[in-house]
Protein backbone atom coordinates (compact mmCIF):
# COMPACT_ATOMS: atom_id res chain seq x y z
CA UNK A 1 80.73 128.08 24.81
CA UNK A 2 83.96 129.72 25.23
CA UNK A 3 86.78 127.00 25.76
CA UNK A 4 88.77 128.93 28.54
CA UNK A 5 85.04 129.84 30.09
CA UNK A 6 84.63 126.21 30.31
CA UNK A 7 88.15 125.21 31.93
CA UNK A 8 87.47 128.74 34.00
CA UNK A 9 83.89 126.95 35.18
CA UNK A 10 85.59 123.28 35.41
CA UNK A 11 87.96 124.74 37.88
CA UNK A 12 85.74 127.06 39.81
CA UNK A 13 83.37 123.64 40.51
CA UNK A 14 86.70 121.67 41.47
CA UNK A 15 87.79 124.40 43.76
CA UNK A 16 84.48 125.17 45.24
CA UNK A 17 83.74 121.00 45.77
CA UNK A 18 86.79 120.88 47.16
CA UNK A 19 86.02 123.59 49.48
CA UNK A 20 82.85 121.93 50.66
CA UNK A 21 84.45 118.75 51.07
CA UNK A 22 87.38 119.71 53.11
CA UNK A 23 85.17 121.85 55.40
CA UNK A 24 82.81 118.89 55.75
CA UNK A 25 85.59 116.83 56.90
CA UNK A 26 86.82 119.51 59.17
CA UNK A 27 83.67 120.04 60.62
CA UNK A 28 83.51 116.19 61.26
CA UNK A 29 86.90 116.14 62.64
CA UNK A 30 86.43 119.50 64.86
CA UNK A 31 83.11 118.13 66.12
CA UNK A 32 84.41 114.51 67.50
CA UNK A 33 87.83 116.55 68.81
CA UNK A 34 84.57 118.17 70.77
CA UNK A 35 83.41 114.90 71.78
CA UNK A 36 86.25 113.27 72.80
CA UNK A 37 86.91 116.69 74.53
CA UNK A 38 84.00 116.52 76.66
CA UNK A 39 84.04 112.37 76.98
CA UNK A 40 87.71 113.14 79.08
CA UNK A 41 86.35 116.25 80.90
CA UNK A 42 83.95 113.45 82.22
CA UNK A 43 86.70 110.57 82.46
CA UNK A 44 89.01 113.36 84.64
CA UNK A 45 86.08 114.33 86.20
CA UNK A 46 85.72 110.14 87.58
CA UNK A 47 89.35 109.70 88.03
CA UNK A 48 89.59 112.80 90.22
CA UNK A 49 86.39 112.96 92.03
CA UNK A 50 85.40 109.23 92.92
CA UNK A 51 87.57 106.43 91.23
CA UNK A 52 91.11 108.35 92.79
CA UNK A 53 89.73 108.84 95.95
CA UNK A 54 87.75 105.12 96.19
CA UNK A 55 91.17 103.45 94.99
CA UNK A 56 93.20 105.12 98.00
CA UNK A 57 90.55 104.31 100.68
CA UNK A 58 90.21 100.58 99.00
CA UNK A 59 93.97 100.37 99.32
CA UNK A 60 94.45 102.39 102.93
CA UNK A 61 92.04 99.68 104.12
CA UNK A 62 93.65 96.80 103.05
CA UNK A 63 97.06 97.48 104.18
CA UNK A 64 95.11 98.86 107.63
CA UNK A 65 93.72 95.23 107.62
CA UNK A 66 97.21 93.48 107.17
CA UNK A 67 98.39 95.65 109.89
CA UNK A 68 95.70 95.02 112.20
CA UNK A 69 96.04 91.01 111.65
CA UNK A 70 99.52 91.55 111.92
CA UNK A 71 99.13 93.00 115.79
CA UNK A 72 96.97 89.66 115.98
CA UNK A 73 99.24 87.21 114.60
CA UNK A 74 96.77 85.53 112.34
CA UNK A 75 95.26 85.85 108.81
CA UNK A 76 91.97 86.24 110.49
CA UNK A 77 90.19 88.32 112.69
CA UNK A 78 86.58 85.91 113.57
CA UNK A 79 87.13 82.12 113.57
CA UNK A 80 83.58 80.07 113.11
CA UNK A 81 81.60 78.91 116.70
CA UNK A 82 84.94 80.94 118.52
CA UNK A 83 84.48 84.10 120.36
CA UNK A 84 87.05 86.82 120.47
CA UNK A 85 89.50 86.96 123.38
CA UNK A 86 88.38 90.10 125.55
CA UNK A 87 91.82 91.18 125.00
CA UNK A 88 91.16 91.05 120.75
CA UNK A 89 87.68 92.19 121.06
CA UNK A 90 89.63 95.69 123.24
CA UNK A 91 91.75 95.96 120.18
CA UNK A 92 89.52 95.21 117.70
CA UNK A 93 87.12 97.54 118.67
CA UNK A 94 90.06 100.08 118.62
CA UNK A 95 90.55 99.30 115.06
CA UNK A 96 86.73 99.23 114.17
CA UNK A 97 86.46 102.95 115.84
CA UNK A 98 89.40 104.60 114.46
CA UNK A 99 90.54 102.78 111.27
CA UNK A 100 87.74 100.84 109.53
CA UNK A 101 84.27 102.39 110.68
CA UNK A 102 85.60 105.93 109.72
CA UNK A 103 87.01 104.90 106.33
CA UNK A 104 83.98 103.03 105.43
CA UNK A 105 82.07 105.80 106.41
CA UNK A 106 84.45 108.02 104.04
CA UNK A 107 83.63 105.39 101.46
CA UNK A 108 79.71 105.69 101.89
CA UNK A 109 80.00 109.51 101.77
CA UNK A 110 81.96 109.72 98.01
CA UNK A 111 79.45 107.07 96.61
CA UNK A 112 76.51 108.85 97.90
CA UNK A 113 77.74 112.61 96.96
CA UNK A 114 79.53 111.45 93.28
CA UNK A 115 76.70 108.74 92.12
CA UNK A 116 76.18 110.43 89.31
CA UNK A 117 79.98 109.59 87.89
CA UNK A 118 79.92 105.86 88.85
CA UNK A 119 81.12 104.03 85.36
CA UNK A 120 77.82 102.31 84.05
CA UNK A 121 74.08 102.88 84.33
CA UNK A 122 73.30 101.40 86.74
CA UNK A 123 74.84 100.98 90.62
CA UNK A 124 77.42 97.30 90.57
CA UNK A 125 76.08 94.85 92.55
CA UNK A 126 79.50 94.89 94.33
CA UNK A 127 78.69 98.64 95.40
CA UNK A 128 74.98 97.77 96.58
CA UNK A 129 77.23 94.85 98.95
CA UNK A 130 79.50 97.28 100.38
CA UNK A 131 76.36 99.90 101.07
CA UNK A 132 74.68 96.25 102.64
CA UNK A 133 77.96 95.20 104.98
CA UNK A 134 78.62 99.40 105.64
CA UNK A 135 75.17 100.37 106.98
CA UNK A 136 74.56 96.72 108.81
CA UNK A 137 78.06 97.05 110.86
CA UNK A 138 77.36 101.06 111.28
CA UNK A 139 73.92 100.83 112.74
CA UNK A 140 74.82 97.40 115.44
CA UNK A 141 77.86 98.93 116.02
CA UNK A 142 76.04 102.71 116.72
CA UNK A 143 73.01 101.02 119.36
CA UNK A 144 76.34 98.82 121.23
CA UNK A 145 77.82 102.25 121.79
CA UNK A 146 74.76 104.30 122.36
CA UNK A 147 72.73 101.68 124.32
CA UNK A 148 74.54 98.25 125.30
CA UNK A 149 72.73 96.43 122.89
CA UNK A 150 75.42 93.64 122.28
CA UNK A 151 76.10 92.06 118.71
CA UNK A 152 78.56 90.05 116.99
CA UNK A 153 81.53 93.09 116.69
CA UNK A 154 81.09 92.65 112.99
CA UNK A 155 78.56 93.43 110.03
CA UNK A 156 75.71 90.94 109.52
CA UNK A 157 77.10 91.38 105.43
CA UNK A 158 80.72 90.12 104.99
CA UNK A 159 83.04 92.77 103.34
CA UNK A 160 82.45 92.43 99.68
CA UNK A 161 86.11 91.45 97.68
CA UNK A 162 84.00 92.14 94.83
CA UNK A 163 83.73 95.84 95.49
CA UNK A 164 87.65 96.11 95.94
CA UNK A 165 88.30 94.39 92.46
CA UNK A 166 85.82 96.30 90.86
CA UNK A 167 87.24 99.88 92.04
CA UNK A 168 90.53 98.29 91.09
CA UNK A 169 89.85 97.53 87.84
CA UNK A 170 87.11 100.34 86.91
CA UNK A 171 89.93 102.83 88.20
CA UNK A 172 92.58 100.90 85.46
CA UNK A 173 90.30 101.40 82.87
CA UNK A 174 89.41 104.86 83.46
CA UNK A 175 92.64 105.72 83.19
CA UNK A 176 93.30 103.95 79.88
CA UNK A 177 90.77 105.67 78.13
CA UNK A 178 92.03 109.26 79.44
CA UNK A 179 94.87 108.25 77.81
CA UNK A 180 93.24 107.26 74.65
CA UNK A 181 91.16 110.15 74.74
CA UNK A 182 93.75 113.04 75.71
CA UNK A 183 95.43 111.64 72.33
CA UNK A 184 92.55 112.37 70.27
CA UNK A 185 91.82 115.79 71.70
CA UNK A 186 95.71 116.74 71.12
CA UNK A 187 95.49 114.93 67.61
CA UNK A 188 97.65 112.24 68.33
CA UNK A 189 96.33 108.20 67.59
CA UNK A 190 96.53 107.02 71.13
C-alpha cells in the first residue's frame, strides 16, 4: 500500500472519529440544554403559578394577623376555658369575614386548581392540615351565618405553622434551582 494512501486513510479515520465524537458530545450537550430547558419551564411554571402566589397570601396573612392582635392588644386571639369579650368576638368576626376566611379561601382555590405543580409526589402533610383547619372553620363558620348554629368562632384544626414554613422554604428553593437551571440553559455553570 501506497504510503501517502495510508497517511491519506489515517487522517480521513481521525477526521471522521473526530466528527462522530464531537457530534456525540454535542448531541449530549444539546439534549440536557433541552432538559434543563424544560425542568425551568416547569420550575417558572411553580414559581409563577402557585409557590409566588401561596408565598404572598402566607405572608398577607401573617402581617393581617399581627395587625389584628395588634387592634387587640395581645399576642393571642383565644385564651384556654376564656370566652371572647362580645366586643372581640364583633371584631373578630370582622376579621374572620373580610381578612382571613377570604384569603384562606384564596389559598384553597390555588392548591386545588395548580395540584399538579406542588414540589413532590405526593400532597405535604402540612398542606393536607391547612385543607383540615380551612374546610373545618369554613363549613361551622358557613351554618353560624346561614342558620344560628353557634360554634367556637374558630376551626376545630389549629392553623398549621407547618404549612407556612413549608411554602417558605419550598418557594426558596424553587427559586435556587431557576437560578441554577437558567445558567445551564444560557451555558453558564450556575
Amino acid at each position: 500500500m501506497d504510503s501517502t494512501f495510508l497517511a491519506a486513510l489515517i487522517a480521513a479515520t481521525v477526521t471522521v472519529g473526530g466528527w462522530m465524537a464531537n457530534h456525540a458530545l454535542s448531541a449530549r450537550a444539546d439534549l440536557r440544554r433541552r432538559q434543563a430547558e424544560a425542568r425551568l419551564t416547569h420550575v417558572e411554571n411553580q414559581l409563577e403559578q402557585l409557590y409566588g402566589p401561596l408565598l404572598f397570601l402566607v405572608e398577607e396573612g401573617r402581617s393581617a394577623f399581627r395587625d389584628f392582635c395588634d387592634t387587640l392588644g395581645r399576642h393571642y386571639v383565644f385564651a384556654a376555658g376564656r370566652p371572647l369579650s362580645p366586643e372581640d368576638q364583633e371584631l373578630w368576626l370582622f376579621w374572620v369575614d373580610h381578612a382571613f376566611m377570604p384569603r384562606n379561601e384564596a389559598i384553597q382555590n390555588l392548591l386545588s386548581a395548580k395540584t399538579h405543580l406542588i414540589v413532590g409526589d405526593r400532597m405535604p402533610d402540612s398542606y393536607l392540615a391547612f385543607i383540615d383547619h380551612y374546610n373545618s372553620w369554613r363549613v361551622s363558620h358557613l351554618r353560624w351565618k346561614e342558620e344560628g348554629v353557634p360554634y367556637s368562632w374558630r376551626s376545630k384544626a389549629n392553623w398549621p405553622n407547618s404549612f407556612e414554613a413549608e411554602v417558605i422554604e419550598s418557594y426558596g428553593r424553587l427559586k435556587d434551582l431557576q437560578i441554577q437551571l437558567a445558567g445551564l440553559v444560557r451555558g453558564v455553570d450556575a
